[in-house]
C-alpha atoms as a PDB file:
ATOM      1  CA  UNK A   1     104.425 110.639 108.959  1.00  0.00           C
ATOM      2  CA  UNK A   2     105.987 107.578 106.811  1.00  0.00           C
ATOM      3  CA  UNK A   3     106.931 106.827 103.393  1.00  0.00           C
ATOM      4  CA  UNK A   4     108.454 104.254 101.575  1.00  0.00           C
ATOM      5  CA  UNK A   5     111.191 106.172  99.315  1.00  0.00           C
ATOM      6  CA  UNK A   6     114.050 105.315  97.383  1.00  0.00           C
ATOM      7  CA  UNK A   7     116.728 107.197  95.706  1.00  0.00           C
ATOM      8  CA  UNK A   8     118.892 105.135  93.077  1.00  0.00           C
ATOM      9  CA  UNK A   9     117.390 102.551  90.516  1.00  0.00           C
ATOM     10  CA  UNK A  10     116.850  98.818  92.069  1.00  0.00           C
ATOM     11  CA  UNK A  11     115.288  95.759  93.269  1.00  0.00           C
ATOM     12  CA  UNK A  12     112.891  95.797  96.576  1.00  0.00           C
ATOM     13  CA  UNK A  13     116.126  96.173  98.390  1.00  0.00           C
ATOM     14  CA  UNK A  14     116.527  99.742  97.746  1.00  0.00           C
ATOM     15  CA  UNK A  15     113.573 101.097  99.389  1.00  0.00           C
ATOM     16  CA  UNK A  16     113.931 102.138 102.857  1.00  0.00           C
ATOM     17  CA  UNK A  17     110.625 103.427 105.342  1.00  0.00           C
ATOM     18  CA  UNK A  18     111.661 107.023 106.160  1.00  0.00           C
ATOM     19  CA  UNK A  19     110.094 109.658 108.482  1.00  0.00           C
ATOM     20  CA  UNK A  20     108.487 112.603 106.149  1.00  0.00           C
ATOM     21  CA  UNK A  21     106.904 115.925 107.286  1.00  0.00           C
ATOM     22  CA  UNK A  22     104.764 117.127 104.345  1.00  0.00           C
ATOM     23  CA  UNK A  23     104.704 120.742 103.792  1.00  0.00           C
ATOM     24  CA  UNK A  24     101.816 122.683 105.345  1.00  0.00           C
ATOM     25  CA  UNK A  25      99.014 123.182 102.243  1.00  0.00           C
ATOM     26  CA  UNK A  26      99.505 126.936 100.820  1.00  0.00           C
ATOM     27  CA  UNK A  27      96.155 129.211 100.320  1.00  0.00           C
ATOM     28  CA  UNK A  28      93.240 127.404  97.575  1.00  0.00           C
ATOM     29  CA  UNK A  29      95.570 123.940  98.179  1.00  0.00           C
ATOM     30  CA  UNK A  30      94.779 120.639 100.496  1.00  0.00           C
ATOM     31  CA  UNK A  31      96.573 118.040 102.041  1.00  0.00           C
ATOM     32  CA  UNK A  32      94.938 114.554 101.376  1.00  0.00           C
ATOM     33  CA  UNK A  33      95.454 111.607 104.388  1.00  0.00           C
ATOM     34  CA  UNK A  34      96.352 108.269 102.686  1.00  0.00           C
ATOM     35  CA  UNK A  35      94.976 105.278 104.510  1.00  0.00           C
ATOM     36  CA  UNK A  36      96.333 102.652 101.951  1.00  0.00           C
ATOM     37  CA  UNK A  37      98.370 103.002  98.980  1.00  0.00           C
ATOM     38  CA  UNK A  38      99.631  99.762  96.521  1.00  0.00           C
ATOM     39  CA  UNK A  39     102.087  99.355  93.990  1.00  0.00           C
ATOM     40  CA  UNK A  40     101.620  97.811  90.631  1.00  0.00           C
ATOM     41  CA  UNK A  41     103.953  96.176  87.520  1.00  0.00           C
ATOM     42  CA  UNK A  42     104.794 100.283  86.191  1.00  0.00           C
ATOM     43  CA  UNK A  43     105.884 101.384  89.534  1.00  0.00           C
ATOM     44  CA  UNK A  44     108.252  98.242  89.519  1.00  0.00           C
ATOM     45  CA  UNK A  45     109.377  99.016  86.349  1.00  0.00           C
ATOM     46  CA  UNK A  46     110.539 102.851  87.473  1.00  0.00           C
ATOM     47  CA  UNK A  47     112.161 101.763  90.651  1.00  0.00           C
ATOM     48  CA  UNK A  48     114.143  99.043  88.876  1.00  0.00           C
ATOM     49  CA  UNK A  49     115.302 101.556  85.522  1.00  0.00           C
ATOM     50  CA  UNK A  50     113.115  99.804  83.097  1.00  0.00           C
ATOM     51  CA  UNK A  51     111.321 102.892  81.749  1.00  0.00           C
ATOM     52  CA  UNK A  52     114.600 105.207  81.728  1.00  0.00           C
ATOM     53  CA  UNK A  53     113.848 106.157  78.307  1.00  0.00           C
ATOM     54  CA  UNK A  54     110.556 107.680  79.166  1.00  0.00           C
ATOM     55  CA  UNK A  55     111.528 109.210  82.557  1.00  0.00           C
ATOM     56  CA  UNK A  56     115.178 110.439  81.961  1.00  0.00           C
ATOM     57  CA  UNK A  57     118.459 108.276  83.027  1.00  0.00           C
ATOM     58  CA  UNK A  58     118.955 110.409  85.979  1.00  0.00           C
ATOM     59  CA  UNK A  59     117.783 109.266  89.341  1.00  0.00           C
ATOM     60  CA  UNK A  60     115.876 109.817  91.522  1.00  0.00           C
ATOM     61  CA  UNK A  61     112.974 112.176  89.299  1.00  0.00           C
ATOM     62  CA  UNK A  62     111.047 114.443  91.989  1.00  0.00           C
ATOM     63  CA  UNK A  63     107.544 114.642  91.298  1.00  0.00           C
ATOM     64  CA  UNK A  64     104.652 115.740  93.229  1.00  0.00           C
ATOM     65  CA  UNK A  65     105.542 117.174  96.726  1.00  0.00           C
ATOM     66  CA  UNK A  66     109.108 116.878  96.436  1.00  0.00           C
ATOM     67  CA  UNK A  67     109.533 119.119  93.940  1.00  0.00           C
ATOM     68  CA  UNK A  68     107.578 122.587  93.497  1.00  0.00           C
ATOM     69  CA  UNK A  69     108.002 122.482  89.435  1.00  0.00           C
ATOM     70  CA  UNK A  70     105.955 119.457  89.541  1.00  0.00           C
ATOM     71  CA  UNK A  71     103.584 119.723  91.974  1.00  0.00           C
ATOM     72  CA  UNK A  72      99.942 120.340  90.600  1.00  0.00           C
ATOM     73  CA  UNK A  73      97.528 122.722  92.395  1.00  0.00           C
ATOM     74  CA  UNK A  74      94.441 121.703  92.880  1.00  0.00           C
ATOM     75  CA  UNK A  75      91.613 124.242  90.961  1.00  0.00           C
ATOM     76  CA  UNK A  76      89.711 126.622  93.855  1.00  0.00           C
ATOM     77  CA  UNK A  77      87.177 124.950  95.637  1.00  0.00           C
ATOM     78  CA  UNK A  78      83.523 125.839  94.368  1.00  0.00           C
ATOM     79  CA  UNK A  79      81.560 128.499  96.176  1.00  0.00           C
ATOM     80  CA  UNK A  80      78.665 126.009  97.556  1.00  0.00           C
END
């Protein structure tokens, strides 16, 4: 699998396409197949430091998979 990642604040120049393995989904969780994904105006924002004040001035913040304190499981699927 791919991503598009970047560690330190920046222009477009500072992402980089990187080979990922995702971990394997733990009991009552899923893992979801993205087809197609887009950015918009906040996510340009984050990667070039504007919202540093609202995400803390350290780089890069892990959230979702990349960190276990953030990650958010899923509630148990229903019975039927």
């Amino acid at each position: 699998m791919k991503r598009l990642q970047y560690d330190r604040y920046g222009g477009p120049e500072v992402m980089r396409l990187a080979e990922f393995e995702p971990p394997r989904p733990g009991q009552d969780e899923v893992l979801v197949r993205v087809r197609a994904a887009a950015s918009n105006a906040l996510d340009w924002k984050l990667r070039n430091g504007e919202l540093k004040l609202m995400t803390g001035r350290s780089f890069p913040g892990r959230w979702g998979t990349t960190s276990p304190e953030s990650s958010r499981r899923s509630a148990p699927a229903s019975p039927d």
